[in-house]
PDB file of N, CA and C in Angstrom:
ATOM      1  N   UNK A   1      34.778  -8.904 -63.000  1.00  0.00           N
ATOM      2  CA  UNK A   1      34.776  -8.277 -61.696  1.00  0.00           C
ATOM      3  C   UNK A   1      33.388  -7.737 -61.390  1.00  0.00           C
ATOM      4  N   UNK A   2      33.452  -7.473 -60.159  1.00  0.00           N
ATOM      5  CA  UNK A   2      31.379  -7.273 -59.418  1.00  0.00           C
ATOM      6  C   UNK A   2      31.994  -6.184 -58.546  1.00  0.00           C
ATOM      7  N   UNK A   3      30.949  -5.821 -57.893  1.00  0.00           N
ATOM      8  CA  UNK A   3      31.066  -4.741 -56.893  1.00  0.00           C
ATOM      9  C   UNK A   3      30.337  -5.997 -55.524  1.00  0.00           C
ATOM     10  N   UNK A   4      30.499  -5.460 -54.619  1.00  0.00           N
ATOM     11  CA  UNK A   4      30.205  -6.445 -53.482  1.00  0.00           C
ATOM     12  C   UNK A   4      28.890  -5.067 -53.511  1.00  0.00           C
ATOM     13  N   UNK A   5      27.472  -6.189 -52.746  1.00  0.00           N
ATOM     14  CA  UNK A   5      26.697  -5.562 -52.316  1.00  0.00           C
ATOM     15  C   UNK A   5      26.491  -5.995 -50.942  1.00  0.00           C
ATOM     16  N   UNK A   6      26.678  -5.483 -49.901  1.00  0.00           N
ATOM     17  CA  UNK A   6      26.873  -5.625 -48.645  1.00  0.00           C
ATOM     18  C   UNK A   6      26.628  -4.820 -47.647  1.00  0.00           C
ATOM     19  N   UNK A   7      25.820  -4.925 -46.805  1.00  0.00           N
ATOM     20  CA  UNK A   7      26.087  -3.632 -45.658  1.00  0.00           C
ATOM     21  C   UNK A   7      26.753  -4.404 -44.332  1.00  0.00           C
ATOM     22  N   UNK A   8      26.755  -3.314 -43.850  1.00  0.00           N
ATOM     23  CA  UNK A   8      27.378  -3.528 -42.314  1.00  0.00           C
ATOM     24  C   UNK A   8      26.308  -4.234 -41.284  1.00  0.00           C
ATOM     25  N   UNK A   9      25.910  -5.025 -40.400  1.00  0.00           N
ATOM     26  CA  UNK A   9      25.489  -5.247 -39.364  1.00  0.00           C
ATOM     27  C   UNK A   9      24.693  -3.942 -39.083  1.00  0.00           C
ATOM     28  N   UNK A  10      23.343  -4.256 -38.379  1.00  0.00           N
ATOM     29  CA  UNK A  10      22.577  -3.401 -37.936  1.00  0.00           C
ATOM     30  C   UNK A  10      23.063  -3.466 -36.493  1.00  0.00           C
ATOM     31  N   UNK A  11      23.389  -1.903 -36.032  1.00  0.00           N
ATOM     32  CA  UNK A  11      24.220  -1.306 -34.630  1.00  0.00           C
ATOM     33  C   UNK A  11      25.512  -1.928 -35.140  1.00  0.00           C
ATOM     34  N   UNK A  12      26.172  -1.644 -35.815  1.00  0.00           N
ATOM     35  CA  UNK A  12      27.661  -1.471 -36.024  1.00  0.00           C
ATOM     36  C   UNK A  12      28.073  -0.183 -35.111  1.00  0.00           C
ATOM     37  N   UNK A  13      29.037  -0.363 -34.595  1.00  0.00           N
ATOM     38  CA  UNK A  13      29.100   0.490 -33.972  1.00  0.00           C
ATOM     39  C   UNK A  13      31.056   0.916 -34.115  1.00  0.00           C
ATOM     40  N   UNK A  14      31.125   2.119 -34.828  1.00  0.00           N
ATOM     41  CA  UNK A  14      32.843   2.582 -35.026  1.00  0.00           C
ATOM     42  C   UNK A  14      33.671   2.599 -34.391  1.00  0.00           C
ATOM     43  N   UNK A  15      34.743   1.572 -34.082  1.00  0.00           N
ATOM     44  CA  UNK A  15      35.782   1.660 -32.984  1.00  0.00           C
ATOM     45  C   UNK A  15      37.133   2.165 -33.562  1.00  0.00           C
ATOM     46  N   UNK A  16      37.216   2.271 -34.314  1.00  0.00           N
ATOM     47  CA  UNK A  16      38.636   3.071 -35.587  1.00  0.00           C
ATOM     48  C   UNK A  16      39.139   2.982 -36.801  1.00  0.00           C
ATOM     49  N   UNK A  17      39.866   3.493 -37.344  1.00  0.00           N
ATOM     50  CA  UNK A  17      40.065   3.767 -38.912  1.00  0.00           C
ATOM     51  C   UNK A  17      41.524   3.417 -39.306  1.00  0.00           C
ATOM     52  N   UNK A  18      42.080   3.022 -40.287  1.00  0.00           N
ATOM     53  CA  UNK A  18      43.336   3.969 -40.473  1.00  0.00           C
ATOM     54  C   UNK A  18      43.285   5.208 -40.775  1.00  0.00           C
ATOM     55  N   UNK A  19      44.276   5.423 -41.280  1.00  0.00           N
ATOM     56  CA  UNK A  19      44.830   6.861 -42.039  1.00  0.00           C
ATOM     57  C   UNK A  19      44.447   6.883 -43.086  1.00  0.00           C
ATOM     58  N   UNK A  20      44.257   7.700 -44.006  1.00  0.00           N
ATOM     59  CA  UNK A  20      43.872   7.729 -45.407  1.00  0.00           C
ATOM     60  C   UNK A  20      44.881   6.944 -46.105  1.00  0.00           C
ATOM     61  N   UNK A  21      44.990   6.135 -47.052  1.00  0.00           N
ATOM     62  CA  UNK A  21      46.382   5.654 -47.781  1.00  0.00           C
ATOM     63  C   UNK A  21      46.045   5.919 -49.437  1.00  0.00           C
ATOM     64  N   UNK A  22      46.983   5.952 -49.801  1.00  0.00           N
ATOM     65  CA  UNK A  22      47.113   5.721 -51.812  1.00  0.00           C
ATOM     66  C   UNK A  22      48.212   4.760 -51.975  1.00  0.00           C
ATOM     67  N   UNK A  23      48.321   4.681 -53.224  1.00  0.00           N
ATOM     68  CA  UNK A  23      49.243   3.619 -53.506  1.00  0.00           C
ATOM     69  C   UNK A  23      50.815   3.860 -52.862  1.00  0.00           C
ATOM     70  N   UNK A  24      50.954   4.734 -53.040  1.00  0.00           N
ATOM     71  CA  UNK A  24      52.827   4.777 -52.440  1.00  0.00           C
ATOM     72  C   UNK A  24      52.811   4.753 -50.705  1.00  0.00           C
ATOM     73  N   UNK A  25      51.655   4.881 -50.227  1.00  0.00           N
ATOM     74  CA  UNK A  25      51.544   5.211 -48.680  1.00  0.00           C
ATOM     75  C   UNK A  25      50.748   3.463 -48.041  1.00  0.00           C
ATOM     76  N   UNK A  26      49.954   2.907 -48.691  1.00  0.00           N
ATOM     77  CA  UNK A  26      49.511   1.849 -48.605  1.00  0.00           C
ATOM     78  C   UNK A  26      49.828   1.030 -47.482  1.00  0.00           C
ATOM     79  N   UNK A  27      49.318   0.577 -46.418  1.00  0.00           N
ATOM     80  CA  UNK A  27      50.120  -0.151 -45.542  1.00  0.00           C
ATOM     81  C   UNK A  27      50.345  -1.699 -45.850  1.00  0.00           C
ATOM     82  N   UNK A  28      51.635  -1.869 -46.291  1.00  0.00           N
ATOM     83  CA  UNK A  28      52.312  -3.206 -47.254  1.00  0.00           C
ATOM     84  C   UNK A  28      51.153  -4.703 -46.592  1.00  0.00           C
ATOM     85  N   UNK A  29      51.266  -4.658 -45.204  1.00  0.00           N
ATOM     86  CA  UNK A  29      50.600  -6.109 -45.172  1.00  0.00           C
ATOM     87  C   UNK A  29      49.198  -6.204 -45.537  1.00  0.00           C
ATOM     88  N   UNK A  30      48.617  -5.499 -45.905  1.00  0.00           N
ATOM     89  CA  UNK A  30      47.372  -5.585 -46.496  1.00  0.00           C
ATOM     90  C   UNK A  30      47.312  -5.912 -47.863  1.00  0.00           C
ATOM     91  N   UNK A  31      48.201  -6.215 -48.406  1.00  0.00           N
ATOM     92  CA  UNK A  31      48.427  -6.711 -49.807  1.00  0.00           C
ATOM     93  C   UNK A  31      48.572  -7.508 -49.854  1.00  0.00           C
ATOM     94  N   UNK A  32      48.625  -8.695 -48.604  1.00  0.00           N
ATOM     95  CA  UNK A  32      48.702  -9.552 -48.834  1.00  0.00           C
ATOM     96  C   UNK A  32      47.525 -10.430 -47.768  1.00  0.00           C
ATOM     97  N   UNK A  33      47.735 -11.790 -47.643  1.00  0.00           N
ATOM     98  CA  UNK A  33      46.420 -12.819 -46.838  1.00  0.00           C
ATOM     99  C   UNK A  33      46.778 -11.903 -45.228  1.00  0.00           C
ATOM    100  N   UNK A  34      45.785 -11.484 -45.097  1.00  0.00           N
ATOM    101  CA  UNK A  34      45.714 -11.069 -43.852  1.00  0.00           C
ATOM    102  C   UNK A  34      44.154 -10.795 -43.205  1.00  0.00           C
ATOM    103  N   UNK A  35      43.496 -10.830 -41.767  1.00  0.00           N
ATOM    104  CA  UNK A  35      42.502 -10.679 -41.501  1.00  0.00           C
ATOM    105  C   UNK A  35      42.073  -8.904 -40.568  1.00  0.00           C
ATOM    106  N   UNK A  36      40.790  -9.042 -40.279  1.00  0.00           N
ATOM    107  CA  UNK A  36      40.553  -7.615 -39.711  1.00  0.00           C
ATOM    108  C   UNK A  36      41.104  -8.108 -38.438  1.00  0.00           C
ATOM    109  N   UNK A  37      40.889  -6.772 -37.815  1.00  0.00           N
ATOM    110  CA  UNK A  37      41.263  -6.626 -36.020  1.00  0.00           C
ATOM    111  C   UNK A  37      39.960  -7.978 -35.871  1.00  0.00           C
ATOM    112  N   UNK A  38      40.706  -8.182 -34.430  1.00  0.00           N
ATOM    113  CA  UNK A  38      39.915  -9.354 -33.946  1.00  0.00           C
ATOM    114  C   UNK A  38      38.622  -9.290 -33.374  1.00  0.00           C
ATOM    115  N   UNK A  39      37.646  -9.459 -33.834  1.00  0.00           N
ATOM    116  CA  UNK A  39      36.210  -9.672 -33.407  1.00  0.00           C
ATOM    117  C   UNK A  39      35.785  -8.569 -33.955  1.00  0.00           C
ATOM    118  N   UNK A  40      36.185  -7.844 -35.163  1.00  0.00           N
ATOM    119  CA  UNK A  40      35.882  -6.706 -35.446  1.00  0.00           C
ATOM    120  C   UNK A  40      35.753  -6.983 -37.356  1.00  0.00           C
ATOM    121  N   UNK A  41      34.285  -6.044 -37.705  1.00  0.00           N
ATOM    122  CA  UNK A  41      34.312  -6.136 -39.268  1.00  0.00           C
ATOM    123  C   UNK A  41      35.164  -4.684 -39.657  1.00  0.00           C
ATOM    124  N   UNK A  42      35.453  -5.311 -40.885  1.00  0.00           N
ATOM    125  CA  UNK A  42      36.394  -3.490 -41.452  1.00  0.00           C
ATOM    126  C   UNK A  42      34.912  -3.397 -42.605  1.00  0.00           C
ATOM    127  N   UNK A  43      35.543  -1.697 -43.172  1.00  0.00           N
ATOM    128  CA  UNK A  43      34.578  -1.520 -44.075  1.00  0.00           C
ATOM    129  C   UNK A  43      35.622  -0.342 -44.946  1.00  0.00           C
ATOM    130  N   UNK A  44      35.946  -0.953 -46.278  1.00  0.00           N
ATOM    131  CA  UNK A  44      36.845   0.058 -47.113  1.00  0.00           C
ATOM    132  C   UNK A  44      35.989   0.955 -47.903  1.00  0.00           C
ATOM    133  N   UNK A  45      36.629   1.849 -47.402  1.00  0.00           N
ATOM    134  CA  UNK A  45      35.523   3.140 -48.008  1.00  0.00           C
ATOM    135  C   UNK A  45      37.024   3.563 -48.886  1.00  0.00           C
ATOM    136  N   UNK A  46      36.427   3.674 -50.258  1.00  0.00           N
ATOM    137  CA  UNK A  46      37.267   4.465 -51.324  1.00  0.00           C
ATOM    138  C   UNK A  46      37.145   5.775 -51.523  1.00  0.00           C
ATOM    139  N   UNK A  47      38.041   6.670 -51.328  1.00  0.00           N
ATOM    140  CA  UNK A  47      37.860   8.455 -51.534  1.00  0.00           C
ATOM    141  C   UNK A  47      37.590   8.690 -52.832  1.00  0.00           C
ATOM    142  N   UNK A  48      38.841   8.317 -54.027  1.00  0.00           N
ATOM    143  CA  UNK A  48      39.361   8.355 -55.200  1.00  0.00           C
ATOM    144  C   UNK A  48      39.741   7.579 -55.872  1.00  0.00           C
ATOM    145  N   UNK A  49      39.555   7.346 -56.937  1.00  0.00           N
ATOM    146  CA  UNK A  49      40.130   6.025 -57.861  1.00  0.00           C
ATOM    147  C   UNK A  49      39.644   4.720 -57.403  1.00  0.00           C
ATOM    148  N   UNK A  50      40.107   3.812 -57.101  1.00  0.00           N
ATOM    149  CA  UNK A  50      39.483   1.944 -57.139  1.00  0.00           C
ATOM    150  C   UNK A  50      40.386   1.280 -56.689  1.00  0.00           C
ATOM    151  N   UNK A  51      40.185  -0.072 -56.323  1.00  0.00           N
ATOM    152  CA  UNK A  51      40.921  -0.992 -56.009  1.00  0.00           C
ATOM    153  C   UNK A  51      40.034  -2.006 -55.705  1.00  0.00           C
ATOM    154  N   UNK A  52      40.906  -2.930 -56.042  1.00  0.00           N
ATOM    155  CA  UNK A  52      40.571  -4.649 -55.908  1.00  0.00           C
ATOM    156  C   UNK A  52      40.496  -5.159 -54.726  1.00  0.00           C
ATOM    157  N   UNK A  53      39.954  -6.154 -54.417  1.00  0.00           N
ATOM    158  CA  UNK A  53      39.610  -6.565 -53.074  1.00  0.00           C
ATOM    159  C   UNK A  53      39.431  -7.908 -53.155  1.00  0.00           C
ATOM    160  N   UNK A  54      39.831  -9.420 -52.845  1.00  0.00           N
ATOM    161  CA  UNK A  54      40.097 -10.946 -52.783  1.00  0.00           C
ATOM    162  C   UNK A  54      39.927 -11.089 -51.769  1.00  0.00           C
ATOM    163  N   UNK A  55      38.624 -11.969 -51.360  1.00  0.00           N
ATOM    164  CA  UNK A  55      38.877 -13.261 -50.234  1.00  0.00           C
ATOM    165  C   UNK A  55      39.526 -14.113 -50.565  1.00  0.00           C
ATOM    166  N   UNK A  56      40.439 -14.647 -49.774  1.00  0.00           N
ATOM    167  CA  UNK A  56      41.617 -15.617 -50.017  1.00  0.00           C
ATOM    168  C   UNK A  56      41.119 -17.239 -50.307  1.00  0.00           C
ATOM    169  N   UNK A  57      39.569 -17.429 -49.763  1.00  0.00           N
ATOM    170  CA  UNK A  57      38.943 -18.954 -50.229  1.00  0.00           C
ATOM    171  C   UNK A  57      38.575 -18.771 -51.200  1.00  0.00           C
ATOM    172  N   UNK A  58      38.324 -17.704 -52.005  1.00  0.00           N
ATOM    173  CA  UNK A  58      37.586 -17.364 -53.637  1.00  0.00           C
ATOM    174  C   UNK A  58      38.593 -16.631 -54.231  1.00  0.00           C
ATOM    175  N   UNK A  59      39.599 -17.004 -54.936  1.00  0.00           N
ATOM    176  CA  UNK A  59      40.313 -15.531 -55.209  1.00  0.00           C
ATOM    177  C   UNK A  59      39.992 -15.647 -56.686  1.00  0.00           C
ATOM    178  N   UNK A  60      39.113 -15.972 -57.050  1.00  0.00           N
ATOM    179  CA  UNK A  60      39.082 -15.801 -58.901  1.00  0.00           C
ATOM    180  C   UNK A  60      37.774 -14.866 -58.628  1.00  0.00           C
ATOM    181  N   UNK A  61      36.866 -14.724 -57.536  1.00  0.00           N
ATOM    182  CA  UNK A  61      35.938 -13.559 -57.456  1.00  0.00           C
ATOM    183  C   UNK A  61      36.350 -12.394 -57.187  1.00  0.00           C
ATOM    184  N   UNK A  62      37.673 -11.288 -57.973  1.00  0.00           N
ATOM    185  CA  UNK A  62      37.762 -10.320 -57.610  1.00  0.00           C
ATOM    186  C   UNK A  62      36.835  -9.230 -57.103  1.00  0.00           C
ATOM    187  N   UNK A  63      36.421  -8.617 -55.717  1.00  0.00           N
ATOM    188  CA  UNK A  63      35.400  -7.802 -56.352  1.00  0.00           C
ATOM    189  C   UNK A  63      36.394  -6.008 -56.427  1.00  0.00           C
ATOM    190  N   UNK A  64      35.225  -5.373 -56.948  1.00  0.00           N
ATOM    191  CA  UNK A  64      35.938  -3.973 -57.183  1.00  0.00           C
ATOM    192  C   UNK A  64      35.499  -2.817 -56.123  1.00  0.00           C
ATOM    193  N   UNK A  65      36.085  -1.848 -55.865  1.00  0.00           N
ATOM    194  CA  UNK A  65      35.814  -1.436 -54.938  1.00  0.00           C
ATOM    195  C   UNK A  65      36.263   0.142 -55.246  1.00  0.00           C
ATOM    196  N   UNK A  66      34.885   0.998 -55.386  1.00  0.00           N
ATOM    197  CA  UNK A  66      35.131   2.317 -55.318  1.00  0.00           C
ATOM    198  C   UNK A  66      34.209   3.094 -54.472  1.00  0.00           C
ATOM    199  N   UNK A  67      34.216   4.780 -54.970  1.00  0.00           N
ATOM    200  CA  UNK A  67      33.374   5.947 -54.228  1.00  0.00           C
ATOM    201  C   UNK A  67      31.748   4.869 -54.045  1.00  0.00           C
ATOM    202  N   UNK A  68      31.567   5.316 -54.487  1.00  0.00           N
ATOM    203  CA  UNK A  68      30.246   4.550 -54.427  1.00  0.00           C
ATOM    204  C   UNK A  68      30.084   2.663 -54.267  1.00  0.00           C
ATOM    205  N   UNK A  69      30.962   2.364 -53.764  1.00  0.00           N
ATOM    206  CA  UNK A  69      31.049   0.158 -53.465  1.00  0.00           C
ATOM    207  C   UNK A  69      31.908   0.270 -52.448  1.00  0.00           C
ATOM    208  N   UNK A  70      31.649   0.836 -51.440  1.00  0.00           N
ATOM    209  CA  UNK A  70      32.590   0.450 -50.524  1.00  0.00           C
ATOM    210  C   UNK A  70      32.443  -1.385 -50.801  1.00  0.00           C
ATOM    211  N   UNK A  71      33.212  -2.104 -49.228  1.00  0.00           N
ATOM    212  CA  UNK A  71      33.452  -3.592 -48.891  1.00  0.00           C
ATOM    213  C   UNK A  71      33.161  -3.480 -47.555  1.00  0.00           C
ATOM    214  N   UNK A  72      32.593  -4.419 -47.386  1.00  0.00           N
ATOM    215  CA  UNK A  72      32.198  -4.938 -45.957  1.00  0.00           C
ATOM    216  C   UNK A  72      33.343  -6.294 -45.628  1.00  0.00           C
ATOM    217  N   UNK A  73      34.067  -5.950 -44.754  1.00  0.00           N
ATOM    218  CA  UNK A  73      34.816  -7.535 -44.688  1.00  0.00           C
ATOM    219  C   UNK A  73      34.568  -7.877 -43.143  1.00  0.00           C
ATOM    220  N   UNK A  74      34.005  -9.032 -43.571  1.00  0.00           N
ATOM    221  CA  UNK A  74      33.574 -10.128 -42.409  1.00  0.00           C
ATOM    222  C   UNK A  74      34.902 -10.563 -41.792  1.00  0.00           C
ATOM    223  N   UNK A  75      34.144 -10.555 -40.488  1.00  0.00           N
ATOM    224  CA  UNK A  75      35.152 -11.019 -39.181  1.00  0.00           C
ATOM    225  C   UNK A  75      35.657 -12.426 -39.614  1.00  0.00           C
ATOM    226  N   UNK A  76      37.202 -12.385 -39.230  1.00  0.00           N
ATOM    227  CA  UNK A  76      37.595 -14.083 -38.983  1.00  0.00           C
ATOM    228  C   UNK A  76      37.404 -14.496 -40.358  1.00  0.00           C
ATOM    229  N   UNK A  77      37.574 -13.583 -41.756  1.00  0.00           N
ATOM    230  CA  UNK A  77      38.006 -14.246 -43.345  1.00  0.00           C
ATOM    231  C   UNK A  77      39.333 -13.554 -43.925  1.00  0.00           C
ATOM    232  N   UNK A  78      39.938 -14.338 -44.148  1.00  0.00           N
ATOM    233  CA  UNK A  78      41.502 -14.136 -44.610  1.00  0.00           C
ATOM    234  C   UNK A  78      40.962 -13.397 -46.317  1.00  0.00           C
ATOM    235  N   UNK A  79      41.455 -12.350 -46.637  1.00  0.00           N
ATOM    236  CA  UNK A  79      41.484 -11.616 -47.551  1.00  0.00           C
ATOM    237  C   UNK A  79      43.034 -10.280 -47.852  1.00  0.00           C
ATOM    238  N   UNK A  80      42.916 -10.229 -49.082  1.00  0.00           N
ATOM    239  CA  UNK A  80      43.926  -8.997 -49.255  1.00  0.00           C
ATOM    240  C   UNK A  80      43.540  -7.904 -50.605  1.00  0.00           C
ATOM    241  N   UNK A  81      44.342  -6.556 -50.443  1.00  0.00           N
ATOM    242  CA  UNK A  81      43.671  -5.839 -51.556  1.00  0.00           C
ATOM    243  C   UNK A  81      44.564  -6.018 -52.516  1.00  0.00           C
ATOM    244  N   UNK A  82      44.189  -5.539 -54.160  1.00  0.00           N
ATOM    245  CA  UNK A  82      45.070  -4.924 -55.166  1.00  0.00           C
ATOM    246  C   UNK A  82      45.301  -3.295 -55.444  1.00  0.00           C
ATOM    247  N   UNK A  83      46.346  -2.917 -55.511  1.00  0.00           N
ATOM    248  CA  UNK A  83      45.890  -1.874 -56.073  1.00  0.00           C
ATOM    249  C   UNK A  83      46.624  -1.208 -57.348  1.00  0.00           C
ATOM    250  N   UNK A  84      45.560  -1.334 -57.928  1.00  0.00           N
ATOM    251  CA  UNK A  84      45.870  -1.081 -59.952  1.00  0.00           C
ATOM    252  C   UNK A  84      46.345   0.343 -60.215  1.00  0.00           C
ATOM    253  N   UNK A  85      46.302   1.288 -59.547  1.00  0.00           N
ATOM    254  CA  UNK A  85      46.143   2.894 -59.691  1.00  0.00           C
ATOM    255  C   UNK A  85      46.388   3.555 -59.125  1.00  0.00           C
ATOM    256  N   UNK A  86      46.001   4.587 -59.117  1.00  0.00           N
ATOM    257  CA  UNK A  86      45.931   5.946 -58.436  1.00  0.00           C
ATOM    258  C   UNK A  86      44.820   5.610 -57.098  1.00  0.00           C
ATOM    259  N   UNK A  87      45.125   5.826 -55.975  1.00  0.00           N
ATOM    260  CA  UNK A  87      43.324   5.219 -55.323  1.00  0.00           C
ATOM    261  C   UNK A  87      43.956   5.960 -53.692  1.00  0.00           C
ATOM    262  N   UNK A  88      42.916   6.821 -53.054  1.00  0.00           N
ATOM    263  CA  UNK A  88      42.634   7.288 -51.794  1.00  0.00           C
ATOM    264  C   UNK A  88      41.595   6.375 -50.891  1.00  0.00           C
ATOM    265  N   UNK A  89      42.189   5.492 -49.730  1.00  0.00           N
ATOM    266  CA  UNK A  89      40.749   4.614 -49.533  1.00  0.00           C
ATOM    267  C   UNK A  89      41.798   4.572 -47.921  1.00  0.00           C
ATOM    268  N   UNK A  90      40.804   4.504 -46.897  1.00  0.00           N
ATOM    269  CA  UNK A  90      40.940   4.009 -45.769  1.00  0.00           C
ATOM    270  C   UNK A  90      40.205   2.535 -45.344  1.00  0.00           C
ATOM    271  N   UNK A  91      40.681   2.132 -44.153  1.00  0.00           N
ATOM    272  CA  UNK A  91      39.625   1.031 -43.602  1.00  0.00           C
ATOM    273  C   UNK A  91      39.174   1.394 -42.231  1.00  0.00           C
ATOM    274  N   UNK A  92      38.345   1.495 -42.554  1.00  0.00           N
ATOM    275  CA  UNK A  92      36.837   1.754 -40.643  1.00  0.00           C
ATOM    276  C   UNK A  92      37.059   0.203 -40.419  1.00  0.00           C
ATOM    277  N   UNK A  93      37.093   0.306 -38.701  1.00  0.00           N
ATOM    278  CA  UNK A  93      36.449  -0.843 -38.092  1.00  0.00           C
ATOM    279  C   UNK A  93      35.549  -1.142 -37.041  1.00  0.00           C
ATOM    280  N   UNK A  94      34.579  -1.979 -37.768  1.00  0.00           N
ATOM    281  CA  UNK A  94      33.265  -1.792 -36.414  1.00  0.00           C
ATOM    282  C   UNK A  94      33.008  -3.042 -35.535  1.00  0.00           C
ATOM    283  N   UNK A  95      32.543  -2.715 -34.794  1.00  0.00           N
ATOM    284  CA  UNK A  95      32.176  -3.599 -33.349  1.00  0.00           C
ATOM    285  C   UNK A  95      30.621  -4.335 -33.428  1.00  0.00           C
ATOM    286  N   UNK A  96      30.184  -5.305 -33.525  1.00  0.00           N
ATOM    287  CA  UNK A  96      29.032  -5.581 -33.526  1.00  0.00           C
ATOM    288  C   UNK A  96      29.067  -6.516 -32.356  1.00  0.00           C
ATOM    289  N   UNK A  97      28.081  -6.199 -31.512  1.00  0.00           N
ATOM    290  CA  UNK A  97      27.451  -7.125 -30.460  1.00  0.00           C
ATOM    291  C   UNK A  97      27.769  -8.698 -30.100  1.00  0.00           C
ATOM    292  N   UNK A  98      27.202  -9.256 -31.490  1.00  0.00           N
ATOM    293  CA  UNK A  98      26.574 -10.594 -31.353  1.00  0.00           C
ATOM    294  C   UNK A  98      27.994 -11.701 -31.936  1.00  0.00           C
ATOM    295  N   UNK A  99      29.260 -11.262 -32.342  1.00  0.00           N
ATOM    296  CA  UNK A  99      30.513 -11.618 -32.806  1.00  0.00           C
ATOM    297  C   UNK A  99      30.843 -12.230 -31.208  1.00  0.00           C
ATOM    298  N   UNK A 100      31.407 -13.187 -31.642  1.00  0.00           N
ATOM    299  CA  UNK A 100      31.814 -14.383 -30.718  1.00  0.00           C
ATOM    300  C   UNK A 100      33.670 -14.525 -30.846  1.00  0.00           C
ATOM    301  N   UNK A 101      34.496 -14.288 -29.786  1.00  0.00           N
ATOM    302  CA  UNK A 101      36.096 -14.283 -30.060  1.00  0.00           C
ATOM    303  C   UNK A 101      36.388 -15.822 -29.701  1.00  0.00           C
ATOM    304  N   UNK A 102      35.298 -16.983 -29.132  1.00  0.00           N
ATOM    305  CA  UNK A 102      35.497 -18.442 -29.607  1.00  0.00           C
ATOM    306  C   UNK A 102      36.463 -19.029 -30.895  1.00  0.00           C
ATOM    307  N   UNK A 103      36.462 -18.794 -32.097  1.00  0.00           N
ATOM    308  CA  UNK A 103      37.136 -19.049 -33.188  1.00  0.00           C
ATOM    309  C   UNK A 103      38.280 -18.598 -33.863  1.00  0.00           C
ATOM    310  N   UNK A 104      38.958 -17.076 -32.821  1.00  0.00           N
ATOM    311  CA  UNK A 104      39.821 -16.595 -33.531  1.00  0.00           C
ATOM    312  C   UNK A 104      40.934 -17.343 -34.371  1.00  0.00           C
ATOM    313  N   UNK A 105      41.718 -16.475 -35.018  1.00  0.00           N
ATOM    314  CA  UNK A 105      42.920 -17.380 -35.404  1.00  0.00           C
ATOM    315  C   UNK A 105      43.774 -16.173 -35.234  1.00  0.00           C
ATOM    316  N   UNK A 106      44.489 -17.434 -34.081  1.00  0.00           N
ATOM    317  CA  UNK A 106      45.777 -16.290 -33.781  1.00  0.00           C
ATOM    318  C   UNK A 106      46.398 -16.221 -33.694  1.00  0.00           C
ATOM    319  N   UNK A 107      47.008 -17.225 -34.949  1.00  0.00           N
ATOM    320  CA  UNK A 107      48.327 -16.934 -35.891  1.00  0.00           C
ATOM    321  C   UNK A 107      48.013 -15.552 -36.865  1.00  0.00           C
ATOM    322  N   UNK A 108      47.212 -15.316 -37.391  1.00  0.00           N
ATOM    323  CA  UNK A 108      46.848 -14.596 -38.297  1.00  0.00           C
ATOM    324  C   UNK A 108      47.464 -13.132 -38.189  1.00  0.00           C
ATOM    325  N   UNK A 109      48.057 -12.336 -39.619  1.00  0.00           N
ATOM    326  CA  UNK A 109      48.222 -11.279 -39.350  1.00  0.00           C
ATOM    327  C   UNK A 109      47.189 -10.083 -39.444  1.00  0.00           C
ATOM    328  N   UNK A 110      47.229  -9.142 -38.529  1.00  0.00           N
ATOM    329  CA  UNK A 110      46.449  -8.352 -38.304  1.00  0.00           C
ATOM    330  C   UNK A 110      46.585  -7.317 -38.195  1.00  0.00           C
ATOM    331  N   UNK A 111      47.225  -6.416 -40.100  1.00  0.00           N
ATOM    332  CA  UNK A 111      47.662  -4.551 -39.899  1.00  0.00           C
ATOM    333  C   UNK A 111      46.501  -4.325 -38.890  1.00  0.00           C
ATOM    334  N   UNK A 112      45.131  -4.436 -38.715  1.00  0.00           N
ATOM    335  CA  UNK A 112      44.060  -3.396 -38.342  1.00  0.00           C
ATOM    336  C   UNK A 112      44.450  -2.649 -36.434  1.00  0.00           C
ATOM    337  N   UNK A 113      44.703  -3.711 -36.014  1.00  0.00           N
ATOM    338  CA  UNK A 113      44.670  -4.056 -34.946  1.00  0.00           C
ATOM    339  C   UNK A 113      45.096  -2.797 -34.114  1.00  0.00           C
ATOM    340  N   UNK A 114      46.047  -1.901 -34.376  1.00  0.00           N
ATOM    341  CA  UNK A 114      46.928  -0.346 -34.178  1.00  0.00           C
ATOM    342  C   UNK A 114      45.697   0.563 -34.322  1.00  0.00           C
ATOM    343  N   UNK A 115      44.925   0.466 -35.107  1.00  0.00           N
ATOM    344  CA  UNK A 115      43.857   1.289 -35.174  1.00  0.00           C
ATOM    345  C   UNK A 115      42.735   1.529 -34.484  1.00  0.00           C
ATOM    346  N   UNK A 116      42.435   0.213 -33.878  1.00  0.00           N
ATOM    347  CA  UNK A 116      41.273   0.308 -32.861  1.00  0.00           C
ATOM    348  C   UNK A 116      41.278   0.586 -31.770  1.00  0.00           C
ATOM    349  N   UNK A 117      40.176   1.077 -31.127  1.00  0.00           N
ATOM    350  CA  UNK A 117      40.319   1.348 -29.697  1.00  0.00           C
ATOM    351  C   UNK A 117      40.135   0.696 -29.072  1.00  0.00           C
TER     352      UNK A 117
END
C-alpha cells in the first residue's frame, strides 16, 4: 500500500462536504464502485484512524489514506473506500473551472451529489 501524492487543481474552489462519518455511520454506497458528484473532484480528508481507498480500473493499487494523505479523487473515475478500523474522515467537494460535463456517466451512482451546492 502507498499514500497517494496529489493535490487538488489550482482555484479549486469548495462547493460541499459530507458529514463527518466513522465506521458504523459510514454512508454504505461509498463502499462500493461509485463516482464523485458530477463535474466535481472530492477530496477525503481523514480526522482519525485510516482507510483504504481503490480506483475501480486498478484495484490491486490500494492506496492508504490518513491525517496527514488525504485523496484527491478525479472527476468521472469509478472508485470505492475500505474501511479496516476505527476512522473519522469526511469527503469535500470542489469545483474547478476547466472540467467539461461532455463525458458524464449517468448511469453511475453518486452518494456525493446531496452534498453539494
Amino acid at each position: 500500500m502507498r499514500f497517494q501524492e496529489k493535490k487538488l487543481p489550482e482555484g479549486a474552489v469548495k462547493v460541499g462536504e459530507t458529514p463527518l462519518m466513522n465506521e458504523e455511520t459510514v454512508l454504505k454506497p461509498i463502499l462500493n464502485k461509485h463516482m464523485a458528484p458530477r463535474g466535481k473532484y472530492g477530496y477525503v480528508v481523514v480526522e482519525k484512524g485510516s482507510l483504504q481507498f481503490v480506483w475501480e480500473d486498478n484495484i490491486e493499487d490500494v492506496l492508504l489514506c490518513d491525517k496527514e494523505h488525504p485523496i484527491v479523487i478525479t472527476p468521472e473515475r469509478y472508485h470505492h473506500v475500505i474501511i479496516t478500523g476505527e476512522v473519522e474522515f469526511k469527503v469535500e467537494f470542489y469545483k474547478v473551472k476547466d472540467i467539461s460535463d461532455e463525458k458524464l456517466d449517468e448511469e453511475s451512482v453518486r452518494p456525493g451529489e446531496q452534498f453539494v451546492k
